[in-house]
Protein backbone atom coordinates (compact mmCIF):
# COMPACT_ATOMS: atom_id res chain seq x y z
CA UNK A 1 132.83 81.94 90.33
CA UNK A 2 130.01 81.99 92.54
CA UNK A 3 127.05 84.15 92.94
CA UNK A 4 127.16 86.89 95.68
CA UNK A 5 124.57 85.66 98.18
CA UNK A 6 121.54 88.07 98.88
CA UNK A 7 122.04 90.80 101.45
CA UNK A 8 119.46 90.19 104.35
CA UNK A 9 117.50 93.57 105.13
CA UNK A 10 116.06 94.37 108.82
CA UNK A 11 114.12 96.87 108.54
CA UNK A 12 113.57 98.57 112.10
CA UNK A 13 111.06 101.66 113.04
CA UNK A 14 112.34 104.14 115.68
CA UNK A 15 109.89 104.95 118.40
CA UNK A 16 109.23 108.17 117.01
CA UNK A 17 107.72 106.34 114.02
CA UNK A 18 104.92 107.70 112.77
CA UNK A 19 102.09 107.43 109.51
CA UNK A 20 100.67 110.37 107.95
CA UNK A 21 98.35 111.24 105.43
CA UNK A 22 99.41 113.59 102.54
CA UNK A 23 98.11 115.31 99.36
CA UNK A 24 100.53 117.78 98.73
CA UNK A 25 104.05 117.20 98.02
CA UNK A 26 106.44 120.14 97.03
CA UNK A 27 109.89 119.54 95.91
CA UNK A 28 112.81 121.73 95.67
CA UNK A 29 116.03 120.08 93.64
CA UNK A 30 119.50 121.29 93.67
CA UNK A 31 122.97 119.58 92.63
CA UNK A 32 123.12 117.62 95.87
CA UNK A 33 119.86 116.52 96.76
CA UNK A 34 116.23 116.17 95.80
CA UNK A 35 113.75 118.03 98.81
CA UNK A 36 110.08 116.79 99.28
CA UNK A 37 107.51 118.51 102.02
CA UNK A 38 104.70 116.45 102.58
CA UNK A 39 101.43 118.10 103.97
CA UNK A 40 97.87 118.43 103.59
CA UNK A 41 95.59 120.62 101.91
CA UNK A 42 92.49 122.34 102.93
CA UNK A 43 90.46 124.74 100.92
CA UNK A 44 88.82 127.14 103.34
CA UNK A 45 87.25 129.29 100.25
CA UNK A 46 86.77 129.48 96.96
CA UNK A 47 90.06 131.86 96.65
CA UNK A 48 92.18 130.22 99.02
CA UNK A 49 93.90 127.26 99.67
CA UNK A 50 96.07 126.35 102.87
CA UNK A 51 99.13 123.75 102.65
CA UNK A 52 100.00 122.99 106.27
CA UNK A 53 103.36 120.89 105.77
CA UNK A 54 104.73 118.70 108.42
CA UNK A 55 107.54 116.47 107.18
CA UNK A 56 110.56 117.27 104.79
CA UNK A 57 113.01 114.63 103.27
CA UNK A 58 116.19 114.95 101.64
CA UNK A 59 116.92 112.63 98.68
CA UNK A 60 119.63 111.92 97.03
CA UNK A 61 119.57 112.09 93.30
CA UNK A 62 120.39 108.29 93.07
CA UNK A 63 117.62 107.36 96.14
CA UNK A 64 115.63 109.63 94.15
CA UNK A 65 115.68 107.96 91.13
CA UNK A 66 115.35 105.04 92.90
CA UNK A 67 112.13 106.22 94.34
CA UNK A 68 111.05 107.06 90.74
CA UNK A 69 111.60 103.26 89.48
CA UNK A 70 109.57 101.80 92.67
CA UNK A 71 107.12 104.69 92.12
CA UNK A 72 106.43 103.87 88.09
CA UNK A 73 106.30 100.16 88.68
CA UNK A 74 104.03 99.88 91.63
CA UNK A 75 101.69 102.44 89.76
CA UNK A 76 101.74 100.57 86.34
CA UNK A 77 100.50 97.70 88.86
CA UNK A 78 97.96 99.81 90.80
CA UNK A 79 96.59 100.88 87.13
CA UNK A 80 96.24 96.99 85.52
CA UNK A 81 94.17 95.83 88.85
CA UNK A 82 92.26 98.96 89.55
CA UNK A 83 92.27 100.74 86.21
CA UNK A 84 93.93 104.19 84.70
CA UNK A 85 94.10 106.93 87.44
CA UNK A 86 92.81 110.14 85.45
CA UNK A 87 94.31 113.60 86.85
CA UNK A 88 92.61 116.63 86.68
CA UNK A 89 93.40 118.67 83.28
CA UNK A 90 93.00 121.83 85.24
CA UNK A 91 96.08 120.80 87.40
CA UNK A 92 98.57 120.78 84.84
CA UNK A 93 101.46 117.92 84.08
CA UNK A 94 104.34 117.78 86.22
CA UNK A 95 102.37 120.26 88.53
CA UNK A 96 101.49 117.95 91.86
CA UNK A 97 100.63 119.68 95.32
């Protein structure tokens, strides 16, 4: 039997390709699909925070989990070269925005 041979990937960017900077992500999850809304946050006082989204992507629970793997690994990597990233205890696990 012979081995399957590797599938070539081309990966091509549309012209409306664009980078952006986030540090908020919210996520809304349902049967079908796994929602993230990227944006940025500002705090503009001491009792208020703004979130000013501008992208949303659905996942689907497999490309999620996918995402997860890629996610874990190229963190475990970040961590051994650049050392343990410490979140804030105030935050609260699981809770990212």
């Amino acid at each position: 039997m012979t081995q399957p041979q590797p599938v070539k990937v081309n990966l091509i960017r549309r012209p409306d390709f664009r980078e952006h900077y986030a540090n908020s992500v919210q996520m809304r999850v349902n049967l079908w699909d796994f929602y993230l809304e990227f944006g940025t946050v500002s705090q503009t006082s001491p009792d208020m925070v703004n979130i000013e989204t501008f992208q949303g992507i659905y996942l689907s629970p497999q490309q999620a989990k996918a995402l997860l793997n890629v996610l874990q690994q190229n963190m475990a990597q970040y961590e051994s070269t650049f050392g343990e990233i410490k979140l804030d205890p105030k935050a609260g696990m699981g809770v990212v925005q």
